[in-house]
Protein backbone atom coordinates (compact mmCIF):
# COMPACT_ATOMS: atom_id res chain seq x y z
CA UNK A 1 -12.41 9.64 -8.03
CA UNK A 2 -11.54 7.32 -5.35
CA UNK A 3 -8.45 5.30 -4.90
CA UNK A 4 -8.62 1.93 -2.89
CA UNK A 5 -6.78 -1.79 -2.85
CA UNK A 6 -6.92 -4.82 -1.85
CA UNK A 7 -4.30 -7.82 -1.48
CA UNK A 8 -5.24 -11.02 -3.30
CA UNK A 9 -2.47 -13.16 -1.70
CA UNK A 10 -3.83 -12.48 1.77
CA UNK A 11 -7.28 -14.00 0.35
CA UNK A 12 -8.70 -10.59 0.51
CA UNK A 13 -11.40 -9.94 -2.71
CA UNK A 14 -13.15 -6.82 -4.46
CA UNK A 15 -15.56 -7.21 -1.43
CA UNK A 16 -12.62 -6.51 1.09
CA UNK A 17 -11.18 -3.02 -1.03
CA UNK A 18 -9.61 -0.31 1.60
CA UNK A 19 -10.11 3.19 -0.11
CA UNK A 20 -7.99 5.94 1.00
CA UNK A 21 -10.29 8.58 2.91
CA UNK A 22 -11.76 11.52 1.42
CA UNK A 23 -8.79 14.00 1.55
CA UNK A 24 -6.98 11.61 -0.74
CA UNK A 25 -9.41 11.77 -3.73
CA UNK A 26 -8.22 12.36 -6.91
CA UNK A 27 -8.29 15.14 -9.17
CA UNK A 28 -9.28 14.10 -13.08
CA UNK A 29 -7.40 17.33 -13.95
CA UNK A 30 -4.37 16.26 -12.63
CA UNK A 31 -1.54 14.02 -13.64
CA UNK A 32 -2.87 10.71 -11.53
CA UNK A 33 0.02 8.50 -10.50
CA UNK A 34 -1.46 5.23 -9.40
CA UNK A 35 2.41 4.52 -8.20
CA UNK A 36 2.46 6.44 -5.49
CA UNK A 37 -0.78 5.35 -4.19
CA UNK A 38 0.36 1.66 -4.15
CA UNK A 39 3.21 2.87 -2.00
CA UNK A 40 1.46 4.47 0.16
CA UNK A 41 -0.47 1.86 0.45
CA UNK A 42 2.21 -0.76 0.81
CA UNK A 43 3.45 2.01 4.11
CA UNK A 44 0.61 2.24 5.78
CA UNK A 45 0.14 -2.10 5.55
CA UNK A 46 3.47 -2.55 6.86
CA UNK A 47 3.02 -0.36 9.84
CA UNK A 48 0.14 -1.35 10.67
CA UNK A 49 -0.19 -5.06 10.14
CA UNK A 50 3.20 -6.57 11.68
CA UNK A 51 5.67 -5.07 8.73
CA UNK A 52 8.06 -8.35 7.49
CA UNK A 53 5.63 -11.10 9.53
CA UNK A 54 2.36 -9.63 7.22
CA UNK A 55 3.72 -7.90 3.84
CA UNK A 56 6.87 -9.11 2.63
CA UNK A 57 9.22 -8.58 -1.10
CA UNK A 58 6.85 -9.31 -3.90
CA UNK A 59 3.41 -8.93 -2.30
CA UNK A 60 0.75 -7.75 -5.11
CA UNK A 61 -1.84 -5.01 -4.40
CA UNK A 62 -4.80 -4.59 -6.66
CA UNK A 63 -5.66 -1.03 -7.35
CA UNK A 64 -9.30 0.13 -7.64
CA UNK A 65 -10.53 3.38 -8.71
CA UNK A 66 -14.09 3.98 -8.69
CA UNK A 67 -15.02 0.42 -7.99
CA UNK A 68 -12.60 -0.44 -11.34
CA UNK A 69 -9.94 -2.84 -11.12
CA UNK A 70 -6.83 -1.24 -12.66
CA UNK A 71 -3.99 -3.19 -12.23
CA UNK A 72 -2.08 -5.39 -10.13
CA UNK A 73 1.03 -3.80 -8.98
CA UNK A 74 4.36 -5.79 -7.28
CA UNK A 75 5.54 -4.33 -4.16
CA UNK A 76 9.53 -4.13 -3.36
CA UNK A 77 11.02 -3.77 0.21
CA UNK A 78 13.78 -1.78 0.86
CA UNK A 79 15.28 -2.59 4.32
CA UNK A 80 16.91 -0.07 5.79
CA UNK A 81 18.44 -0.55 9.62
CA UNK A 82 17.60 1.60 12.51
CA UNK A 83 19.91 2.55 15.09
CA UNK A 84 20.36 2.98 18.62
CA UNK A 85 23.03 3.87 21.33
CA UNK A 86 24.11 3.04 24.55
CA UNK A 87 26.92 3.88 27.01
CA UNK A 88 30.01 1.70 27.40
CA UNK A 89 30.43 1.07 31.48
């Protein structure tokens, strides 16, 4: 089984679905969570594709498994800060 998306609000179709590779297929046997894909997903976008500026609170992913639609799923952003130091002269 593979596992793919695609974002309708960035005018992206079924044509334009980025699967996961090959390690990531799926196992039939197993208990599938289609969550966790989206999230991963939703991790890999923001890192790679300008984070806030390109996939922001409520963005929608559509989820495809073997070329099926299954569902349109919301995402939510968490922001957490980073930090950083520096000496005091």
């Amino acid at each position: 089984m593979r596992v793919g998306y695609y974002i309708k609000d960035h005018g992206e179709t079924r044509a334009d679905v980025t699967y996961f590779d090959e390690d990531a297929k799926v196992d039939l046997a197993a208990p599938f969570d289609v969550e966790d894909f989206v999230v991963a997903a939703a991790q890999w976008e923001w890192d790679y594709n300008d984070g806030w500026e390109w996939l922001g609170e409520g963005a929608v992913f559509s989820m495809v498994v073997d070329d099926e639609d299954i569902g349109d799923f919301n995402i939510h952003v968490d922001v957490q800060p980073t930090f950083s130091s520096s000496r005091v002269k």
